[in-house]
Protein backbone atom coordinates (compact mmCIF):
# COMPACT_ATOMS: atom_id res chain seq x y z
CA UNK A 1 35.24 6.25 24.07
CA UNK A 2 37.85 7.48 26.16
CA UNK A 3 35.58 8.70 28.84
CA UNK A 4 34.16 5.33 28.92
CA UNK A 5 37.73 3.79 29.30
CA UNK A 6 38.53 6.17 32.50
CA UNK A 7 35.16 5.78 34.40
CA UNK A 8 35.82 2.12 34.13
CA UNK A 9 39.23 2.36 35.29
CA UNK A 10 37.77 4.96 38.27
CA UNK A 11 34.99 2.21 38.88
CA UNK A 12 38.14 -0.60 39.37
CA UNK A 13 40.14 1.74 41.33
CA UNK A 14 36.82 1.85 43.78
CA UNK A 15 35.84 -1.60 44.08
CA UNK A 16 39.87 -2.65 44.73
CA UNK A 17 39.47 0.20 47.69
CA UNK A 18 36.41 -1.05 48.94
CA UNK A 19 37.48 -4.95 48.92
CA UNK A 20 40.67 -3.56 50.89
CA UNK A 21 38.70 -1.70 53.08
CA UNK A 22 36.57 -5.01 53.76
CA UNK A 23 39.68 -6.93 54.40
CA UNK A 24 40.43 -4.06 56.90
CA UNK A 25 37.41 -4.79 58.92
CA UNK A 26 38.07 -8.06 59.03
CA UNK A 27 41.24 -8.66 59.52
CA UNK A 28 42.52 -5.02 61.51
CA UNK A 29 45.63 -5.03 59.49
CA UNK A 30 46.96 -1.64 58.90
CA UNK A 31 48.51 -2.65 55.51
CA UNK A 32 44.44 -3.09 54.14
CA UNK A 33 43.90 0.34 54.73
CA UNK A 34 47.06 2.14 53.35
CA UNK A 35 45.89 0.07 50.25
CA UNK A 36 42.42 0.98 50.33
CA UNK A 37 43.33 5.17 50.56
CA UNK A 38 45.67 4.63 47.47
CA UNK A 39 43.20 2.72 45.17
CA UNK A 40 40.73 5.43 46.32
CA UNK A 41 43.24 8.21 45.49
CA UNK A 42 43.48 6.72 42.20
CA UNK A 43 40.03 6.79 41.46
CA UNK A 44 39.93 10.53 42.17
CA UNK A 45 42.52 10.83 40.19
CA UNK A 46 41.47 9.17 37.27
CA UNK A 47 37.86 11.28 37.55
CA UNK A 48 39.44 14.47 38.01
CA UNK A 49 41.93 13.70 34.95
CA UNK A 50 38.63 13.24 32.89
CA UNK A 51 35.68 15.14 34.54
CA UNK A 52 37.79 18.33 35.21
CA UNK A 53 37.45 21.09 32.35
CA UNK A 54 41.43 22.33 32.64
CA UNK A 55 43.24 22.22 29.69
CA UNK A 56 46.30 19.39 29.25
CA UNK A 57 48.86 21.93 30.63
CA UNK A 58 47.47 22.85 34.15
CA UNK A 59 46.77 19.08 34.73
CA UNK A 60 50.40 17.98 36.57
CA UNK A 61 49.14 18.43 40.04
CA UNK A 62 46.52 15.76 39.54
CA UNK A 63 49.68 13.69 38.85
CA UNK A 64 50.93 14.62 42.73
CA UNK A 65 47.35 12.45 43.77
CA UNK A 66 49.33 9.97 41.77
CA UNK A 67 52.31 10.35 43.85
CA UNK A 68 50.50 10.05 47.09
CA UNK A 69 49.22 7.21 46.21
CA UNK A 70 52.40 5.09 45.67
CA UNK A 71 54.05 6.78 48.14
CA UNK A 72 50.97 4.94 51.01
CA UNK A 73 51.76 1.87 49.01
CA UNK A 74 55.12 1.91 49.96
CA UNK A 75 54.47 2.98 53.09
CA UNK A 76 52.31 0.05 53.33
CA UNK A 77 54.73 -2.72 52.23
CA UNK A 78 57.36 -1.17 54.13
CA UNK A 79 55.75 -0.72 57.47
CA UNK A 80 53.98 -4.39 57.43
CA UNK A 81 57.41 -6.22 56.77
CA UNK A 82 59.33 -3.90 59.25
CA UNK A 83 56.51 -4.61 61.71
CA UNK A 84 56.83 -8.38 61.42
CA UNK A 85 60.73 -8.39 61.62
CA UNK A 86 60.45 -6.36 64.82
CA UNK A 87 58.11 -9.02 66.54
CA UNK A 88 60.06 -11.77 65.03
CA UNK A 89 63.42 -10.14 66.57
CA UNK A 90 61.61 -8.89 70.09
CA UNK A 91 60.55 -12.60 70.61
CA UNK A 92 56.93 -11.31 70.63
C-alpha cells in the first residue's frame, strides 16, 4: 500500500514538472522552469525514498534532493519578483 501511495505521489510530482515545463515553452518565463526542475527533483526523490534498498538510517541524503528542491523554488519566487521590480524601477 505504501508503495502505491509514493509512485502516485512520484507520478504527481511528474505531471506538475511537465505542465511547468509546457508553460515554459510557451510562455519563456524563467520562473516555469525553476518550478519544473523542483517538481522533477521531487519525483526522484520520492522514487529513490521507495525503490532504493538502503535501510531507514543511510536515507538523509535523499532528504538534501529535498533541499534542492525548495531551495530552486525560492530561487524562483525570488528572482521573478526582483526581476519585475527592477524593470518597474529602470522605467523599462
Amino acid at each position: 500500500m505504501l508503495e502505491f501511495l509514493s509512485g502516485m505521489t512520484t507520478m504527481g510530482f511528474l505531471v506538475a514538472g511537465l505542465f511547468f515545463f509546457r508553460f515554459w515553452a510557451r510562455t519563456r518565463d524563467a520562473i516555469f522552469v525553476y518550478f519544473s526542475v523542483s517538481f522533477c527533483l521531487l519525483a526522484i526523490s520520492q522514487a529513490l525514498g521507495t525503490l532504493a534498498e538502503i535501510p531507514r538510517d543511510a536515507r538523509t541524503w535523499i532528504y538534501l534532493l529535498r533541499l534542492a528542491a525548495f531551495t530552486l523554488l525560492i530561487v524562483g519566487i525570488v528572482a521573478k519578483n526582483f526581476g519585475q521590480a527592477t524593470r518597474k524601477a529602470g522605467g523599462g
